[in-house]
Protein backbone atom coordinates (compact mmCIF):
# COMPACT_ATOMS: atom_id res chain seq x y z
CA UNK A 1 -15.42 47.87 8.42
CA UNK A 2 -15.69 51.06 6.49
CA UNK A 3 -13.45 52.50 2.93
CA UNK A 4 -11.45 54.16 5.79
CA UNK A 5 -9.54 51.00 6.08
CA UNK A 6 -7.66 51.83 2.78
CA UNK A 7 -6.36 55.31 4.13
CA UNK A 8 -2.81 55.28 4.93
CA UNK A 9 -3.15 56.34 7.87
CA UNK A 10 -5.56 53.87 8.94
CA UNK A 11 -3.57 51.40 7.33
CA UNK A 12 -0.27 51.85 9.53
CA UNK A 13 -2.61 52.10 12.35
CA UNK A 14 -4.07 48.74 11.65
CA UNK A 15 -0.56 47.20 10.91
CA UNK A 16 0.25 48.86 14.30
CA UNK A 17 -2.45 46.50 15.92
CA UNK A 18 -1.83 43.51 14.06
CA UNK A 19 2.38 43.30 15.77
CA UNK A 20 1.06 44.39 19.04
CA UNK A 21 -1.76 41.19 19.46
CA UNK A 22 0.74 38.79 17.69
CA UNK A 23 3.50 40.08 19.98
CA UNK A 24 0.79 39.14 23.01
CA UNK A 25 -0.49 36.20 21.39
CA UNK A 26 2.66 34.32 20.92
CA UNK A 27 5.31 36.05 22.95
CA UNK A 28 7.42 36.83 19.94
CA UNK A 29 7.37 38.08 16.44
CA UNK A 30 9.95 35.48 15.20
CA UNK A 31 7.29 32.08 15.88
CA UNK A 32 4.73 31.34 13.56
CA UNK A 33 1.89 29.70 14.97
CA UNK A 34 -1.57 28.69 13.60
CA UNK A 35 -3.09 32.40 15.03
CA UNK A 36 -0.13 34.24 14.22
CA UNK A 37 0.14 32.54 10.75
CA UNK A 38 -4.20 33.59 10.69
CA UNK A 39 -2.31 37.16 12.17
CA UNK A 40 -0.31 37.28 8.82
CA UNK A 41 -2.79 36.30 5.93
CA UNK A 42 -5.15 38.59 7.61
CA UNK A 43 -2.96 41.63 7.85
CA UNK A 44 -1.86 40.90 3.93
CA UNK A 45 -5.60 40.92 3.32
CA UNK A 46 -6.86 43.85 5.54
CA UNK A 47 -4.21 46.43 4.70
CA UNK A 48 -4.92 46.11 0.98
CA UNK A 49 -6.71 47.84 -1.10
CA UNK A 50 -10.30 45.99 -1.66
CA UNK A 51 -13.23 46.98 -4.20
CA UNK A 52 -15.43 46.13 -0.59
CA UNK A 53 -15.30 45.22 2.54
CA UNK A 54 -16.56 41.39 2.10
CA UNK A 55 -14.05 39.21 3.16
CA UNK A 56 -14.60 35.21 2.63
CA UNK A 57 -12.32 33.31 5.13
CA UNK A 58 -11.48 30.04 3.40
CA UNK A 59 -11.38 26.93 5.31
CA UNK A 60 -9.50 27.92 8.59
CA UNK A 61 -10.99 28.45 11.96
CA UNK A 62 -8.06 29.82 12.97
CA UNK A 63 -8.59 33.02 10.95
CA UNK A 64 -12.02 33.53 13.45
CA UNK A 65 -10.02 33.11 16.51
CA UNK A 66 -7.68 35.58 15.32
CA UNK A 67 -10.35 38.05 14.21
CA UNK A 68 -11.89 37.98 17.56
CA UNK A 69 -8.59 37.85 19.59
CA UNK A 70 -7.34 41.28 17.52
CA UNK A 71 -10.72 42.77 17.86
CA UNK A 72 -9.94 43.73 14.50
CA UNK A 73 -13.12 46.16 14.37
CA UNK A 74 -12.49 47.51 17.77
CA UNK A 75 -14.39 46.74 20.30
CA UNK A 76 -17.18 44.42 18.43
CA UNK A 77 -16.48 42.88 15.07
CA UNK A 78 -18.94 43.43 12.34
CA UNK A 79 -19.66 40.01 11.27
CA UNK A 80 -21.77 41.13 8.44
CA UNK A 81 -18.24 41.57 6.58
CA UNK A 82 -16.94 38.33 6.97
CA UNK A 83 -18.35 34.99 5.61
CA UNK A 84 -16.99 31.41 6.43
CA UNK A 85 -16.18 28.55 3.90
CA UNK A 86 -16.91 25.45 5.81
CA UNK A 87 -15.67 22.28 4.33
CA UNK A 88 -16.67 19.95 7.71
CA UNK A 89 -19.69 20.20 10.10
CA UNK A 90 -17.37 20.60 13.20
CA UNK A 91 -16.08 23.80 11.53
CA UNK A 92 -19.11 25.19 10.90
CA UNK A 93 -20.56 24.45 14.70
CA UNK A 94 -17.22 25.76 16.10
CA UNK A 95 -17.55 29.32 13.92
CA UNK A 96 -21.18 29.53 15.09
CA UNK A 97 -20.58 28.92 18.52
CA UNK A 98 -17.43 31.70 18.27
CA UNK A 99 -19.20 34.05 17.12
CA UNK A 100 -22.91 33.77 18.45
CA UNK A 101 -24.42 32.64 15.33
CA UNK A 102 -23.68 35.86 13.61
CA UNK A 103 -21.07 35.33 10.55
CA UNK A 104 -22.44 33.52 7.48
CA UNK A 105 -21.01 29.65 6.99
CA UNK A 106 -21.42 28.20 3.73
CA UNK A 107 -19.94 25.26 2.29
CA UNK A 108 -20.29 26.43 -1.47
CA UNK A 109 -18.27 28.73 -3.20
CA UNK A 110 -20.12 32.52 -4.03
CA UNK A 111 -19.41 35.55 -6.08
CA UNK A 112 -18.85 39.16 -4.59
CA UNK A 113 -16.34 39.24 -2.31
CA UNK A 114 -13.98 42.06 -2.04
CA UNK A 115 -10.61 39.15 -0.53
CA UNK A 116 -10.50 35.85 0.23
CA UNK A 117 -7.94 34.55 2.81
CA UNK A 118 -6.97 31.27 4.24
CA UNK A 119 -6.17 27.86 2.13
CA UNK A 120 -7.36 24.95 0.05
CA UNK A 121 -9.75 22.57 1.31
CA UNK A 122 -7.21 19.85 1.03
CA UNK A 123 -4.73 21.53 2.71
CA UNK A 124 -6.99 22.02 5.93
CA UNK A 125 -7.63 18.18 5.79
CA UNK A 126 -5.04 16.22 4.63
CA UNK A 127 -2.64 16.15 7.83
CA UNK A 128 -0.65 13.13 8.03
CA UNK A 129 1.48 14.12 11.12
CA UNK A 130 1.90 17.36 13.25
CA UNK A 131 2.67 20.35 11.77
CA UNK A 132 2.21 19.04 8.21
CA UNK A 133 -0.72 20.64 6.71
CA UNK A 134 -0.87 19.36 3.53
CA UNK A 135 0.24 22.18 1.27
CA UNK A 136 3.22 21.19 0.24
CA UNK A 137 1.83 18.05 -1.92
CA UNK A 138 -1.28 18.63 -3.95
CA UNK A 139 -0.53 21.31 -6.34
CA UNK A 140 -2.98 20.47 -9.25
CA UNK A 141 -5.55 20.61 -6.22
CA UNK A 142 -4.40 24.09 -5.12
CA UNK A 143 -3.85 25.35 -8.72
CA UNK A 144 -7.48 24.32 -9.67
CA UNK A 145 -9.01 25.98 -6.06
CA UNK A 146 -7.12 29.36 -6.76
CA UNK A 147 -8.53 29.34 -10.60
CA UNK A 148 -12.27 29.22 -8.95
CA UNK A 149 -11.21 31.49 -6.33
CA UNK A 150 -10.45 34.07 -9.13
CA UNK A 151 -13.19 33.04 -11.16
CA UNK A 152 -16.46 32.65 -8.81
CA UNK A 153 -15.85 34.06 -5.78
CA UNK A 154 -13.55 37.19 -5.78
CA UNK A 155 -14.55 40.43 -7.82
CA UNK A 156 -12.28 42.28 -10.05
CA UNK A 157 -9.53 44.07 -8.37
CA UNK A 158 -10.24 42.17 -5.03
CA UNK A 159 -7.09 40.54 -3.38
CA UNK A 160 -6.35 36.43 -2.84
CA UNK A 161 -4.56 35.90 -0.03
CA UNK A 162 -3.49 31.58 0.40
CA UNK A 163 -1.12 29.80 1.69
CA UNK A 164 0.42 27.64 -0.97
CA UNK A 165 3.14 24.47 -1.99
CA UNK A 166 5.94 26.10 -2.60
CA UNK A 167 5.64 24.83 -6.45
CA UNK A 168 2.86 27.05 -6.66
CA UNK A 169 5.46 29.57 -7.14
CA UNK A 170 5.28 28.23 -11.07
CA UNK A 171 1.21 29.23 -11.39
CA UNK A 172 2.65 32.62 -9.67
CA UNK A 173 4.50 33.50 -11.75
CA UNK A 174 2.84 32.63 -14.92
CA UNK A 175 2.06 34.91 -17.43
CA UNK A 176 -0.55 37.56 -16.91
CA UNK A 177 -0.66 37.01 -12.97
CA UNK A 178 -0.76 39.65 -10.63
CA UNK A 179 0.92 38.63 -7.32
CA UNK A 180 2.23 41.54 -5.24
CA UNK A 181 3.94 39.38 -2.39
CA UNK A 182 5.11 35.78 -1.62
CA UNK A 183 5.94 35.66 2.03
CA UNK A 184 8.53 32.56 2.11
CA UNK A 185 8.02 32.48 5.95
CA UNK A 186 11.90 32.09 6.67
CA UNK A 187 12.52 34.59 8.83
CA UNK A 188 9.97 33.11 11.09
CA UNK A 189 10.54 29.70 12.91
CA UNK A 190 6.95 28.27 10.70
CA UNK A 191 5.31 24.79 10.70
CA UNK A 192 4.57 24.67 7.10
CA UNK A 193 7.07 22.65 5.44
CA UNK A 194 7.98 24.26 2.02
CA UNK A 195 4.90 26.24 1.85
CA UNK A 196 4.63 30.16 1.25
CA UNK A 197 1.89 32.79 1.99
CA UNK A 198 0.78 34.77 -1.31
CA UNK A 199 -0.89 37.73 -2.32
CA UNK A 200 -2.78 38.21 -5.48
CA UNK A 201 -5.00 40.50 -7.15
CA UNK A 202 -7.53 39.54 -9.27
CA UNK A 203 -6.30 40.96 -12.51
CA UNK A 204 -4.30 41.51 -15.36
CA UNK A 205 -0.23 41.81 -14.06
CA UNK A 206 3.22 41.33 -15.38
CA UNK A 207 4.09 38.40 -13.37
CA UNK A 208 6.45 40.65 -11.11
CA UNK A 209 6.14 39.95 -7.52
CA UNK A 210 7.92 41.03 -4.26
CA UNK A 211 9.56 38.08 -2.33
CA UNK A 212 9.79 38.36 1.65
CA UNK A 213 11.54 35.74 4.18
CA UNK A 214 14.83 37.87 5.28
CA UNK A 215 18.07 35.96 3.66
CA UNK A 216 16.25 33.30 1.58
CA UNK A 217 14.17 35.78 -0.10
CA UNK A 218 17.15 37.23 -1.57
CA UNK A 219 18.24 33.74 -2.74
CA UNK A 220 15.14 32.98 -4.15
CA UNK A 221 14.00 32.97 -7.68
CA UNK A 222 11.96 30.08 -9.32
CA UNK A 223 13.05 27.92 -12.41
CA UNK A 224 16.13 30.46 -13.35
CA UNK A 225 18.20 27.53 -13.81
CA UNK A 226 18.19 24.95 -16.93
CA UNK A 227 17.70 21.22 -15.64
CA UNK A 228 16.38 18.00 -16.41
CA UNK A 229 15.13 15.43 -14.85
CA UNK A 230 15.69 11.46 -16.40
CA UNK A 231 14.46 8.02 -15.15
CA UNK A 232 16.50 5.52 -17.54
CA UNK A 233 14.75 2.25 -17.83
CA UNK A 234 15.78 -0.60 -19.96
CA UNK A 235 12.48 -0.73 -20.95
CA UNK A 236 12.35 2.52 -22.35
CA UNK A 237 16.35 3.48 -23.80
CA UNK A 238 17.09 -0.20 -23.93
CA UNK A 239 20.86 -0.98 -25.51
CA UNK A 240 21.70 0.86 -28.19
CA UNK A 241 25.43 2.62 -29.32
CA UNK A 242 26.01 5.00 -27.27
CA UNK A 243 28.26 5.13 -24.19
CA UNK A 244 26.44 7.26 -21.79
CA UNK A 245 26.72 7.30 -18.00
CA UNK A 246 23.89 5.49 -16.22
CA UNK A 247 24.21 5.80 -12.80
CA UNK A 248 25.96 8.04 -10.10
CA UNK A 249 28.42 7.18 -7.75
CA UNK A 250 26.79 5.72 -4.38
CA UNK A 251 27.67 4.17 -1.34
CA UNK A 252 25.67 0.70 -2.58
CA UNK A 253 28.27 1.03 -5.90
CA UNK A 254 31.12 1.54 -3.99
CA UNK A 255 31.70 5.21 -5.05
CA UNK A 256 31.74 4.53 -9.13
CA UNK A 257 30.41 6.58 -12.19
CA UNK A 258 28.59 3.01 -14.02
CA UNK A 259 28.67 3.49 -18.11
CA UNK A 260 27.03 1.55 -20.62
CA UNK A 261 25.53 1.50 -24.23
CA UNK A 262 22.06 3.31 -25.03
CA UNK A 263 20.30 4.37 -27.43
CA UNK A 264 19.26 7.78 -26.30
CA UNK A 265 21.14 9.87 -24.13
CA UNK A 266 21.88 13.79 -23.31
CA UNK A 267 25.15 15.84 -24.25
CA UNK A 268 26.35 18.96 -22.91
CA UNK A 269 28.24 20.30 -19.36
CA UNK A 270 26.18 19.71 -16.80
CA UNK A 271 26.54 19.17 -13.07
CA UNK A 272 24.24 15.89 -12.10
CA UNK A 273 22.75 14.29 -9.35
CA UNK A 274 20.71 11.53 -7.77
CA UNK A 275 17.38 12.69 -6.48
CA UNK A 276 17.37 10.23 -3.50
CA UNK A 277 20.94 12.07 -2.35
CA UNK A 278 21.34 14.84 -0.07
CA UNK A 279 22.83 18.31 -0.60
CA UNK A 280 26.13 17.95 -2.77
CA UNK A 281 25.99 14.10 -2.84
CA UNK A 282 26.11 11.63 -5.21
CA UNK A 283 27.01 14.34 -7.60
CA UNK A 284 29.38 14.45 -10.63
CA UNK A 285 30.26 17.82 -13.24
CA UNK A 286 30.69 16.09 -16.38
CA UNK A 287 30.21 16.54 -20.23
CA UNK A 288 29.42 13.31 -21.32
CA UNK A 289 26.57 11.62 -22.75
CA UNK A 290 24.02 11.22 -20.03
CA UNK A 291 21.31 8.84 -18.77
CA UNK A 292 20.80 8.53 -15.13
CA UNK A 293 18.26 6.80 -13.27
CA UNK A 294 16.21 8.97 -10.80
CA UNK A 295 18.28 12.38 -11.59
CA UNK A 296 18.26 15.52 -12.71
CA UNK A 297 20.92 18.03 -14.05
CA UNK A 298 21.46 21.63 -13.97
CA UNK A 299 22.54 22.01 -17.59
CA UNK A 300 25.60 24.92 -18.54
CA UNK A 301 26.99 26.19 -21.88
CA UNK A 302 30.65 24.61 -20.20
CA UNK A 303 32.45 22.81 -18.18
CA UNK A 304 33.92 25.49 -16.19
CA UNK A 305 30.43 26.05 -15.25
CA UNK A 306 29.30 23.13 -14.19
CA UNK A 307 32.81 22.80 -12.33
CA UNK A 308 31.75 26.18 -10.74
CA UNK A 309 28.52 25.35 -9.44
CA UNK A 310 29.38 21.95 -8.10
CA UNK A 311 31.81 24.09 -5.66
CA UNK A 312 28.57 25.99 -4.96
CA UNK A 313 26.53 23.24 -3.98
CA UNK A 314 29.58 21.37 -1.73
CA UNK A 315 30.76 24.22 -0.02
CA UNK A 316 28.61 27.54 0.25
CA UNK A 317 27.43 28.02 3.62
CA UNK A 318 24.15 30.11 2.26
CA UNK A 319 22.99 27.38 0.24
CA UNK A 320 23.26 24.74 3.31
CA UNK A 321 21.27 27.52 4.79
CA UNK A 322 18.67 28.18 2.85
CA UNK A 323 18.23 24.46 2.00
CA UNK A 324 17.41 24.16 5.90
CA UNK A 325 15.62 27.43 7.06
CA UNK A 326 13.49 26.69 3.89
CA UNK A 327 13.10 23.25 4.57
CA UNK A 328 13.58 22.05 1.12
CA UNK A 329 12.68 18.04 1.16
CA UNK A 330 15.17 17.10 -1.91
CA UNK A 331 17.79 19.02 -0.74
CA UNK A 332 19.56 19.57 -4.16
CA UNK A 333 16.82 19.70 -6.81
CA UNK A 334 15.29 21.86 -4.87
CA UNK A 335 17.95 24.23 -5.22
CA UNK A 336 18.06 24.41 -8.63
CA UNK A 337 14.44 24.99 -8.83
CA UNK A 338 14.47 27.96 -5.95
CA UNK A 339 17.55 29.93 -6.10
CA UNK A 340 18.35 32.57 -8.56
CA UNK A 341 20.86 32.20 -11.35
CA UNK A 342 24.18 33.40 -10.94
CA UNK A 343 27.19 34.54 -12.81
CA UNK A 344 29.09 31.57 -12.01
CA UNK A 345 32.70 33.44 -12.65
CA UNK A 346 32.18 34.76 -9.56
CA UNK A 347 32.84 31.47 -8.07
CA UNK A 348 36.31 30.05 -7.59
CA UNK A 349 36.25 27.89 -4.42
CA UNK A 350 32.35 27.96 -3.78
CA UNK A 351 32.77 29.84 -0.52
CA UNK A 352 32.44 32.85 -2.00
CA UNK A 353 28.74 34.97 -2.21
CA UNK A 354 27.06 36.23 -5.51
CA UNK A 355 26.68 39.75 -6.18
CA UNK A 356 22.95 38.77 -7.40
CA UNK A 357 22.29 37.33 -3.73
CA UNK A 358 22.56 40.98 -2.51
CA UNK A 359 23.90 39.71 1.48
CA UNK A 360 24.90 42.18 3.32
CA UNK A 361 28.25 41.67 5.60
CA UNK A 362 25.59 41.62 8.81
CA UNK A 363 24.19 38.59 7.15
CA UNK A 364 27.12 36.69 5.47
CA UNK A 365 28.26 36.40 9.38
CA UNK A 366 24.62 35.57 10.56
CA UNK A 367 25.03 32.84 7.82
CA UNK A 368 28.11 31.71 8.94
CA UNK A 369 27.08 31.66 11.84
CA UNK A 370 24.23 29.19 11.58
CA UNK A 371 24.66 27.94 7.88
CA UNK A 372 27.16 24.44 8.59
CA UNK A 373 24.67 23.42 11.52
CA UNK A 374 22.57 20.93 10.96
CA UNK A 375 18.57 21.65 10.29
CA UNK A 376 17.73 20.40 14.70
CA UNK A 377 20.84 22.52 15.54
CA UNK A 378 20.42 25.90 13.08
CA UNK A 379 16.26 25.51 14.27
CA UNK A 380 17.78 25.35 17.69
CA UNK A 381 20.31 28.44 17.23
CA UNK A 382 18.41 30.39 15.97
CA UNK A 383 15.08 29.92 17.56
CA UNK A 384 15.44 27.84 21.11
CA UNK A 385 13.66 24.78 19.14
CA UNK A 386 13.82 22.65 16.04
CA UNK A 387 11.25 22.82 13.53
CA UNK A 388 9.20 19.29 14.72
CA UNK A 389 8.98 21.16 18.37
CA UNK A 390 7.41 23.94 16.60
CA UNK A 391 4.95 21.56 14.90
CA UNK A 392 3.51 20.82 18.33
CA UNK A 393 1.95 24.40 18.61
CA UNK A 394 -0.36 23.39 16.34
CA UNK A 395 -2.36 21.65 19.05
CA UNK A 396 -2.03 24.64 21.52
């Protein structure tokens, strides 16, 4: 690869060639596979502008496959430019025997590289069922690989390309960072389960980023909301003199908001709910003293607030949908965490949709549409398959 590769024109060209062997590759531009999800980091890497032309592929054989299928070079592909960071011995035989013995393997990070592009060691390992790799767990792990990434391996200016937990979004968006894009996936039927693809630069930023992933992206913003999370023990608050609620109404309570005395508890509007409950459930808006087991709360300056949300979370058809085309694991916490906040006198029955979500009428009916289904059925609607069928493609 030459500097030409940072030319606009040779840019679009190469962007040009990335949709038209992902379009042949997997039939369709809407499925994310393990090559077209290679096809993505790699066209975030390539069409960016790099202080050289070494790339280090991290982890992912996948990314080699890809290289080789897109011929990204033309014809032949000038291995010199790309090295391989092995973390298994089958990995590195399978990159020698794709490409003849010529890219470099190594199994130990280096310094000099113009991008880096693939994932965490742990994430290529630690499957525990199909189509889950791993990225949506071990943030520390992830956190502490990116910080190396940026610190021993990729020059100044160069670009990080990962995928990443979808709490990584926090580190992202930390202080000083310069991330240009997190790709949320969603308007792509993906096997990553509340993962993102990201693209950093290795230097000083503002922590502004642009967010991709069609409706959801709109709907996203991280940590926008106030909340808190308590585990009451008896150990820990004990009894004490005030009255304070202390547990949510379930099914196994028959429906009821349980008081009782403590000795420590939280004041304030706030809409609150059970972190083992789905979207909407085993939720209460209340204003008095609070000390739940296993919840958090989405804390407001009133009750007309908290009122106002908790129509948000039972009714809006855009949250139900971005909880499932995001496929958010704790349905309601993750909510608060990932959506932007919203003027909530905008909302009077919870059907209606905030100005700061930006939807366009084209997409309030494609929401509509798909947004009461189910996760299997919406996955089905919208993409001929639900999101475990998908999973199985990572075999093919």
């Amino acid at each position: 690869m030459t500097a030409a590769h940072t030319a606009t024109e040779k840019l679009a060209a190469v962007k040009i060639q990335y949709r038209n062997t992902l379009k042949a590759l997997t039939g369709a531009h809407n499925k994310i596979t393990p090559t077209s999800l290679a096809a993505l980091m790699l066209e975030h890497t390539l069409t960016s502008d790099r202080p050289n032309n070494k790339v280090l592929l991290l982890h992912n054989v996948e990314l080699v496959h890809y290289l080789i299928a897109a011929k990204i070079d033309g014809n032949d592909i000038d291995f010199a430019d790309y090295t391989f960071l092995s973390d298994s011995g089958v990995k590195t035989l399978e990159v020698n025997k794709l490409t003849g013995g010529k890219m470099r393997v190594i199994t130990e990070l280096e310094t000099g590289f113009g991008a880096a592009v693939g994932n965490t060691e742990w994430a290529a390992q630690k499957v525990s069922k199909a189509g889950d790799t791993g990225v949506g767990g071990n943030t520390r792990l992830y956190k502490h690989f990116r910080a190396e990434l940026k610190e021993r391996a990729v020059v100044k200016g160069g670009v990080i390309v990962m995928t990443a937990p979808l709490n990584g979004t926090k580190e992202l968006k930390a202080e000083g960072a310069n991330v240009e894009v997190i790709d949320l996936l969603t308007d792509k039927l993906h096997w990553l389960r509340s993962a993102i693809v990201f693209v950093e630069r290795n230097s000083a930023g503002n922590g502004d980023y642009v967010v991709e992933g069609g409706i959801a992206a709109k709907m996203f913003g991280y940590g926008e909301w106030a909340t808190r999370e308590t585990n009451r023990t008896t150990h820990r608050w004990g009894k004490g003199t005030t009255m304070a609620i202390v547990d949510l109404p379930t099914k196994s309570n028959g429906y009821t908001t349980r008081r009782e005395l403590v000795n420590k508890a939280y004041t304030g509007a706030r809409y609150a709910f059970s972190l083992r409950g789905g979207l909407g459930v085993n939720a209460i808006a209340t204003d008095e003293a609070f000390m739940g087991d296993s919840t958090m709360s989405v804390e407001f300056d009133t009750m007309a607030e908290a009122e106002a949300y908790k129509k948000l979370m039972t009714n809006n058809a855009a949250i139900k949908y971005f909880v499932n085309i995001m496929q958010l694991g704790r349905a309601t916490k993750d909510v608060a965490r990932f959506t932007k906040k919203i003027d909530l006198s905008q909302i009077k029955t919870g059907h209606e949709y905030p100005v700061e979500w930006g939807l366009t009428a084209d997409e309030i009916a494609h929401v509509e549409a798909h947004g009461n289904k189910t996760r299997v059925a919406m996955f089905k609607g919208l993409f001929g398959k639900t999101a475990t069928a998908a999973a199985k493609l990572v075999t093919n």
